[in-house]
C-alpha atoms as a PDB file:
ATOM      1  CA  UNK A   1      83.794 103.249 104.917  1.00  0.00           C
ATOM      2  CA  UNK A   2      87.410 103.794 103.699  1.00  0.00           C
ATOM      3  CA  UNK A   3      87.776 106.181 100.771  1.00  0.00           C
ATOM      4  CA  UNK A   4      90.464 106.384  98.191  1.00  0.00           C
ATOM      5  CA  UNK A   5      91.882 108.539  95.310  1.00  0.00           C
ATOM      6  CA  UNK A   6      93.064 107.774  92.549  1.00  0.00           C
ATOM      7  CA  UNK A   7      93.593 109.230  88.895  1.00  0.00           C
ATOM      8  CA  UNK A   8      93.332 107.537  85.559  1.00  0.00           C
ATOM      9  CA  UNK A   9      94.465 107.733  81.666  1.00  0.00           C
ATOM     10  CA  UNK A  10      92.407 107.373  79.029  1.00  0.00           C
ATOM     11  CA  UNK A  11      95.564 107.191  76.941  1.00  0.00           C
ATOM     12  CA  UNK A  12      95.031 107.478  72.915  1.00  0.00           C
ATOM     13  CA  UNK A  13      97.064 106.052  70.292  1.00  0.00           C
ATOM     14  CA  UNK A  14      96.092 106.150  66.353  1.00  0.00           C
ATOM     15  CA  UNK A  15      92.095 105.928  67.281  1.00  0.00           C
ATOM     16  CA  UNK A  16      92.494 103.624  70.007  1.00  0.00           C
ATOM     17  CA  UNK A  17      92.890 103.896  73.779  1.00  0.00           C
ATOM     18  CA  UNK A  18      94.921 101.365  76.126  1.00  0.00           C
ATOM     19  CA  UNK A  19      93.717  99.612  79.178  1.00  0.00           C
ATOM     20  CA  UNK A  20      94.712  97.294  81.351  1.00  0.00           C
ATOM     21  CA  UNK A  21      94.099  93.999  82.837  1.00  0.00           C
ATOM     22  CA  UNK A  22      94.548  93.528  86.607  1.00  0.00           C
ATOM     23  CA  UNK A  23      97.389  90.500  87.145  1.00  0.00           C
ATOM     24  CA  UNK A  24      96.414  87.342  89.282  1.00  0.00           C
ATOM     25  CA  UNK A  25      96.904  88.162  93.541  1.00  0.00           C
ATOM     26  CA  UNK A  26      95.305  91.599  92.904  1.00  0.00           C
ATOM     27  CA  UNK A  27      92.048  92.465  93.504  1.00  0.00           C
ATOM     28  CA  UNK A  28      89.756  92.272  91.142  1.00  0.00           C
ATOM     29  CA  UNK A  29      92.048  90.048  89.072  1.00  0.00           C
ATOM     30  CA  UNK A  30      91.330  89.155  85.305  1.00  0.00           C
ATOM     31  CA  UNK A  31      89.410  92.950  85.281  1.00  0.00           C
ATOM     32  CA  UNK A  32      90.366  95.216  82.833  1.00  0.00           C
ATOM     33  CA  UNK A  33      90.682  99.210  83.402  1.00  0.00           C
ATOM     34  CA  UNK A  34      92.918 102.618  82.895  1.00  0.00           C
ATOM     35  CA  UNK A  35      96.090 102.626  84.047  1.00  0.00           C
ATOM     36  CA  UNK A  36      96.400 105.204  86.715  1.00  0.00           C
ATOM     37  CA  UNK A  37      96.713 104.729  90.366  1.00  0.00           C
ATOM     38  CA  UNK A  38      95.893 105.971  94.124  1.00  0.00           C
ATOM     39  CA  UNK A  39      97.268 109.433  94.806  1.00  0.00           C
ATOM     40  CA  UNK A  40      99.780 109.576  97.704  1.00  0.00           C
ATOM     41  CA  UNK A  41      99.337 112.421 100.542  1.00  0.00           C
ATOM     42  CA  UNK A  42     100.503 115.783  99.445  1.00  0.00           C
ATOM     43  CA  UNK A  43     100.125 114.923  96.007  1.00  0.00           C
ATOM     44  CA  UNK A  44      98.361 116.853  93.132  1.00  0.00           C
ATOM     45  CA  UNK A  45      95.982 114.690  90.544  1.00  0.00           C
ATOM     46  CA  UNK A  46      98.381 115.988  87.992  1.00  0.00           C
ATOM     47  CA  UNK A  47     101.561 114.995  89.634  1.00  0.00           C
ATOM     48  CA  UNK A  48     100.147 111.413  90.286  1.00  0.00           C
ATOM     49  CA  UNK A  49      98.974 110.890  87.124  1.00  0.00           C
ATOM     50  CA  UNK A  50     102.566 111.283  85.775  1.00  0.00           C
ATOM     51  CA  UNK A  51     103.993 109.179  88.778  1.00  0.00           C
ATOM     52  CA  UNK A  52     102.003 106.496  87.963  1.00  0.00           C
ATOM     53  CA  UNK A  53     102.365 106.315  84.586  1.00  0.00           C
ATOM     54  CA  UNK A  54     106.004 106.666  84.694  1.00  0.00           C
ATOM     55  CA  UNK A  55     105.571 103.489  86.933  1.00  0.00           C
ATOM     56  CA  UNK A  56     103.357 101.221  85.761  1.00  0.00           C
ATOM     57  CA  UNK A  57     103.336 101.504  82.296  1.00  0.00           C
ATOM     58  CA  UNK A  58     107.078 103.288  81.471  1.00  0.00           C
ATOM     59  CA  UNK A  59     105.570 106.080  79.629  1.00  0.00           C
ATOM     60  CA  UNK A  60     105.669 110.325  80.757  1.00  0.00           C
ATOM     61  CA  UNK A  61     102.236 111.963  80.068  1.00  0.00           C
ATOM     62  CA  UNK A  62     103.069 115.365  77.891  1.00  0.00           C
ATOM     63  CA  UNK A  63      99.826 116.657  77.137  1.00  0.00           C
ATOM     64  CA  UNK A  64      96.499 115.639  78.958  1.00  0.00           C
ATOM     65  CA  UNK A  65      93.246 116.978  79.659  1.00  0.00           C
ATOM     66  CA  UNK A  66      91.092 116.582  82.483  1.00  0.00           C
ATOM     67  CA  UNK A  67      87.614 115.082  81.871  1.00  0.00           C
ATOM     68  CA  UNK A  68      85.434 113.310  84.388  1.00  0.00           C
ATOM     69  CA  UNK A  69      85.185 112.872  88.006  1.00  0.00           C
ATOM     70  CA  UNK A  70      83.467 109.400  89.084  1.00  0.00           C
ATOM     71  CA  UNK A  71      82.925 108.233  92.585  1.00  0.00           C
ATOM     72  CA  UNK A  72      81.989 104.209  92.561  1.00  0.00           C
ATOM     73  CA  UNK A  73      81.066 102.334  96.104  1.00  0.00           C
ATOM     74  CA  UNK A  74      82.739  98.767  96.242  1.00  0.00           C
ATOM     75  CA  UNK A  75      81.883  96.641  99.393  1.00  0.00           C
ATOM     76  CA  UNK A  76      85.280  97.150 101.082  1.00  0.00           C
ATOM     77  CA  UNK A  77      85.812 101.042 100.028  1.00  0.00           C
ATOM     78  CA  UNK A  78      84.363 104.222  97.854  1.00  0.00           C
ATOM     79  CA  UNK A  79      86.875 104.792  94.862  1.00  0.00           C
ATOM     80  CA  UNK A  80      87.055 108.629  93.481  1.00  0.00           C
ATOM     81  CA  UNK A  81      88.039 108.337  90.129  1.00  0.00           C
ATOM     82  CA  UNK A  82      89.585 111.626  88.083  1.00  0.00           C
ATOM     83  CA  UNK A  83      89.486 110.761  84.414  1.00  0.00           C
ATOM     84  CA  UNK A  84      92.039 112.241  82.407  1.00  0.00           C
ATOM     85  CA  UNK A  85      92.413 111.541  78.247  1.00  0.00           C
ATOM     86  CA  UNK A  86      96.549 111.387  77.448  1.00  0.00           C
ATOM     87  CA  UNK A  87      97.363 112.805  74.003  1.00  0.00           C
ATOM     88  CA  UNK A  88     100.666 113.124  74.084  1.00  0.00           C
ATOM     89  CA  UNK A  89     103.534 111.037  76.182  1.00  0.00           C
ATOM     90  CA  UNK A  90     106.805 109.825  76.088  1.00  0.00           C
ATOM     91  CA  UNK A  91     108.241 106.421  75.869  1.00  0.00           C
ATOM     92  CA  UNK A  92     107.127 103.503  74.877  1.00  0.00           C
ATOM     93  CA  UNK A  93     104.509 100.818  76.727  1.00  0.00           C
ATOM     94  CA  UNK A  94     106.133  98.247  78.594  1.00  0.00           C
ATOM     95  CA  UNK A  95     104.054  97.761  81.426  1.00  0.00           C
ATOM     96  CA  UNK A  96     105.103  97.043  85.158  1.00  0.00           C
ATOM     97  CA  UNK A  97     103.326  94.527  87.791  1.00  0.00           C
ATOM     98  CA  UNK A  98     102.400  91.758  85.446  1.00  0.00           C
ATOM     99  CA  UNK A  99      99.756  93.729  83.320  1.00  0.00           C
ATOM    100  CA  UNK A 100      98.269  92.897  80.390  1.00  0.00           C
ATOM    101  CA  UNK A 101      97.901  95.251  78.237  1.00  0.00           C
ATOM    102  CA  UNK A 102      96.070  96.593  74.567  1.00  0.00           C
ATOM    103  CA  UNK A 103      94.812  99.124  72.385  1.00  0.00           C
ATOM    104  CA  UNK A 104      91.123  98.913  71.952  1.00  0.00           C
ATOM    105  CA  UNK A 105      88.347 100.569  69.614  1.00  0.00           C
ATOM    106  CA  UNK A 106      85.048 101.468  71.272  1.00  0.00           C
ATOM    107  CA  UNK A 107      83.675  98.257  70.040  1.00  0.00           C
ATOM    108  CA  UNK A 108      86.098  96.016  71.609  1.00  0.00           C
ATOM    109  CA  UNK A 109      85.963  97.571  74.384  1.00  0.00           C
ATOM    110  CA  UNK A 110      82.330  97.102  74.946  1.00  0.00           C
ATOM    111  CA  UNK A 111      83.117  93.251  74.899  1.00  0.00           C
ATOM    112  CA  UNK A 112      85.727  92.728  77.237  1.00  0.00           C
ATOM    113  CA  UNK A 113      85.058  92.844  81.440  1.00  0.00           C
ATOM    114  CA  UNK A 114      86.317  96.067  83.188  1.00  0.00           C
ATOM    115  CA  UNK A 115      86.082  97.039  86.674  1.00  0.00           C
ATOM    116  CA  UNK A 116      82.801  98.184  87.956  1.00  0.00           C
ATOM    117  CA  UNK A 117      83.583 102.004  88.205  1.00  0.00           C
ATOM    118  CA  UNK A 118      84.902 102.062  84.873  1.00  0.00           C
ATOM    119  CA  UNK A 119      81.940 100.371  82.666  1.00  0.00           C
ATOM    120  CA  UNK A 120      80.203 103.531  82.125  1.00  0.00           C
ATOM    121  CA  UNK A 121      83.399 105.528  81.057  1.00  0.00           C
ATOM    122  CA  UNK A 122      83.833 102.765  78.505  1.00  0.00           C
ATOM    123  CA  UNK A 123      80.180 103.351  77.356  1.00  0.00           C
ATOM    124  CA  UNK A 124      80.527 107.118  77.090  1.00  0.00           C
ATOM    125  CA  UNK A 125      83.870 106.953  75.643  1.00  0.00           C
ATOM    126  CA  UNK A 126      81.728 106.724  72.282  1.00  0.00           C
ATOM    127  CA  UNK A 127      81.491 110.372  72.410  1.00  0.00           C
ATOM    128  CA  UNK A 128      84.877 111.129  72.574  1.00  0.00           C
ATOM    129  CA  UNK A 129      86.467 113.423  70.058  1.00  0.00           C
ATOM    130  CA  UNK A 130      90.089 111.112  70.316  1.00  0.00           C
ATOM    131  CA  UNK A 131      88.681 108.041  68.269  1.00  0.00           C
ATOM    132  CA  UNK A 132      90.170 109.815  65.051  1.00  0.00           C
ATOM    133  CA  UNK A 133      93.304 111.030  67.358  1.00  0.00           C
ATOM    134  CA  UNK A 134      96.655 109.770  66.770  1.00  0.00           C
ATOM    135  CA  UNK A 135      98.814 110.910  69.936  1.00  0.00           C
ATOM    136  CA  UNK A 136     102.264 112.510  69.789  1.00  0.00           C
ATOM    137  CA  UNK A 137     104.987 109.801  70.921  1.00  0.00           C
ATOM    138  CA  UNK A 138     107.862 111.424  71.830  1.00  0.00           C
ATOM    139  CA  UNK A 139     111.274 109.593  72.214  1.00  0.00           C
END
């Protein structure tokens, strides 16, 4: 079975974090997860994780911790997720490829439908020590 790579934010803004809903013609469309992305050959977690943010949602990570590696088997391939929570970035949001996007508290969170791999991120994301955060935007 194919396996893939990818990296994701947990990106946190005045207690809340921001996801992202998949657009229509994507897999997995109407989903919501982290913004992040598959990691192209040669290519450190860290140095994707900044790639794809400055791509999809026009922000530069600044400061960013790793947290949490999860591996999640879909029918059609095995996903390796690396969790990483965002604290600081540059730019403002304005995000790329049709995405929806929001800032969400725990408890909304909960409600709305996110990808498979990511449900129990969401669910543990009640631990987190960022709730009471409010992240360093840099111009």
């Amino acid at each position: 079975m194919k396996e893939i790579h990818v990296v994701a934010g947990i990106v946190w803004r005045n207690g809340r974090f921001l996801a992202a809903r998949r657009p229509e013609g994507k897999a997995h469309a109407g989903f919501w997860e982290f913004p992040g992305g598959k990691m192209e050959p040669g290519e450190t977690r860290e140095q994707a994780l900044v790639r794809e943010f400055r791509e999809e949602m026009s922000i530069t990570p600044l400061v960013w911790e790793f947290w949490r590696t999860v591996r999640h088997a879909y029918p059609e391939q095995v996903v390796h997720l690396y969790f990483y929570h965002i604290t600081s970035f540059a730019g403002s949001v304005h995000p790329a490829e049709g995405h929806e996007t929001g800032w969400f508290s725990h408890e909304q969170a909960l409600e709305l439908p996110f990808l498979e791999a990511d449900i129990a991120v969401v669910r543990e994301l009640r631990n987190a020590p960022y709730f009471g955060h409010t992240a360093q935007e840099q111009s």
